[in-house]
C-alpha atoms as a PDB file:
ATOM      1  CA  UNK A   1       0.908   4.122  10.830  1.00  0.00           C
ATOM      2  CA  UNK A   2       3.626   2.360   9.482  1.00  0.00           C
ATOM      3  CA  UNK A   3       7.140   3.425  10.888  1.00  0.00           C
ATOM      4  CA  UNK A   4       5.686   6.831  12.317  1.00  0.00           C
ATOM      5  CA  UNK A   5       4.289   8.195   9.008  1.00  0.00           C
ATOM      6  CA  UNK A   6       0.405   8.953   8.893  1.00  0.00           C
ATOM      7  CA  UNK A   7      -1.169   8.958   5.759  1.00  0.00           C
ATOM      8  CA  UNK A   8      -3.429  11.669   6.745  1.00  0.00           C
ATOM      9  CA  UNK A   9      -2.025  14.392   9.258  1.00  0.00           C
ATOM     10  CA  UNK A  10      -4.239  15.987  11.985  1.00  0.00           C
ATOM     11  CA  UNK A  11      -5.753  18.851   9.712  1.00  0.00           C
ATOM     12  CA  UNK A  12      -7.260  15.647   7.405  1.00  0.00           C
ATOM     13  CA  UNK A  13      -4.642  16.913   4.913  1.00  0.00           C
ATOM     14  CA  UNK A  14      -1.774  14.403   3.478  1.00  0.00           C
ATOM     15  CA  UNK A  15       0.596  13.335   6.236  1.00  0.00           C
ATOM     16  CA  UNK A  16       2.902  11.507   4.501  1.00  0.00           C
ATOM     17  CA  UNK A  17       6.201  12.892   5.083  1.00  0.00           C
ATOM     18  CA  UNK A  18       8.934  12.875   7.495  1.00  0.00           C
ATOM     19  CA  UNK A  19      11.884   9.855   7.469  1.00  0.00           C
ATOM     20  CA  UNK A  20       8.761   7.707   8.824  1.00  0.00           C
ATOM     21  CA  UNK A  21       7.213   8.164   5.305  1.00  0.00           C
ATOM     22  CA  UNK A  22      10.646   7.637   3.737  1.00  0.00           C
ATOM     23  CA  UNK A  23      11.089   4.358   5.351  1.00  0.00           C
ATOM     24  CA  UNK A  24       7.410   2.865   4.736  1.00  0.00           C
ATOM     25  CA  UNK A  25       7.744   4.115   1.006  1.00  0.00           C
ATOM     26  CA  UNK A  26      11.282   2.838   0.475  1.00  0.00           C
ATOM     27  CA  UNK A  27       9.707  -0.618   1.613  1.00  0.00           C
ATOM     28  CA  UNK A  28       7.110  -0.542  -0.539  1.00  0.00           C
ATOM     29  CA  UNK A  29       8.925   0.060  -3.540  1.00  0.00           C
ATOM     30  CA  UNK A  30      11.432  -2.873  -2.678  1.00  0.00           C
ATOM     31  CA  UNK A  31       8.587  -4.715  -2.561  1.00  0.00           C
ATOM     32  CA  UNK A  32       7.241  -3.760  -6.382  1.00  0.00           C
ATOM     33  CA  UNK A  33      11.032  -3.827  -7.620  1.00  0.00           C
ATOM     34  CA  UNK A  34      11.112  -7.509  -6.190  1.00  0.00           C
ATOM     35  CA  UNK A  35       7.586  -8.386  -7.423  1.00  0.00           C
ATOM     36  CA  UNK A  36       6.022  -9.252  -4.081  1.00  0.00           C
ATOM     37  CA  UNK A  37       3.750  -6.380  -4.668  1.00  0.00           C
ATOM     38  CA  UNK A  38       2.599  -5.432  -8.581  1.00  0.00           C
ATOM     39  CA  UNK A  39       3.585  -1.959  -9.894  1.00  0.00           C
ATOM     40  CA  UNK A  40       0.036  -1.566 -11.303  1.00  0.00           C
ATOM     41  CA  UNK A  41      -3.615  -3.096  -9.774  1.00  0.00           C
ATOM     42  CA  UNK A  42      -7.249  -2.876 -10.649  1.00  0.00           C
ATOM     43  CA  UNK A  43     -10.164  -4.700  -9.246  1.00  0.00           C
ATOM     44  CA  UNK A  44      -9.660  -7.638 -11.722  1.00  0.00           C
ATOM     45  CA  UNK A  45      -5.901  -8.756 -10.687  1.00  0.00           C
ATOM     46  CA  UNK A  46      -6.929  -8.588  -7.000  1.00  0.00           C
ATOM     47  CA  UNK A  47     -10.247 -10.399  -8.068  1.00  0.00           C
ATOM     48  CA  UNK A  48      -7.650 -13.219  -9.664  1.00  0.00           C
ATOM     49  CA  UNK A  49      -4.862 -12.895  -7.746  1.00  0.00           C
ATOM     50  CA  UNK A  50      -6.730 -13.591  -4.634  1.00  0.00           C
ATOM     51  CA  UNK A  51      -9.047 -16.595  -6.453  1.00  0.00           C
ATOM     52  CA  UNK A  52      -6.220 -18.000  -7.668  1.00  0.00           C
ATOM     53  CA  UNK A  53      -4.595 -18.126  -3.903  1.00  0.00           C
ATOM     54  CA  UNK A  54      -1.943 -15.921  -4.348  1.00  0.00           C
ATOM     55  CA  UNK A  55      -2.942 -13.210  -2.664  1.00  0.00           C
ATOM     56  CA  UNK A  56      -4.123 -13.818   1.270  1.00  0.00           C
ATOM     57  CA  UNK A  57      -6.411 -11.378   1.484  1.00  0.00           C
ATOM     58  CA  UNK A  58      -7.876  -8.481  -0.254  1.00  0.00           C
ATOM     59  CA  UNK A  59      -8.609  -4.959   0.792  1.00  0.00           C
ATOM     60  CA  UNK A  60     -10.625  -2.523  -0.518  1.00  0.00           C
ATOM     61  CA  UNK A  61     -13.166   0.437   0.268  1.00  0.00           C
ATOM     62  CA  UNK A  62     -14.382   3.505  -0.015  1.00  0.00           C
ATOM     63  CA  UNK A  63     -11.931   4.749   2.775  1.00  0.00           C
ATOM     64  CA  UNK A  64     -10.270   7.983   1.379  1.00  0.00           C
END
């Protein structure tokens, strides 16, 4: 997990906490406060963004 932060923690209960969760959060919303990432998505945006080449990949699932 990113920077030492799992999302999940051992007892399949939310792990995210700790300055490793800090970190990887902090990053992520530098990345929506410099537009790199959206502040909202649904299926259609990633549908178009990735289409439209401006997204290399897409990931999705029925994961959590």
């Amino acid at each position: 997990a990113a920077h030492g932060a799992a999302l999940l923690n051992d007892e399949h209960g939310w792990g995210l906490h700790g300055e490793g969760a800090l970190v990887a959060l902090r990053r992520l919303s530098g990345w929506v406060q410099d537009g790199v990432v959206p502040e909202e998505s649904s299926g259609d945006l990633v549908k178009r963004l990735f289409s439209e080449g401006h997204a290399a990949a897409a990931i999705s699932g029925p994961w959590l």
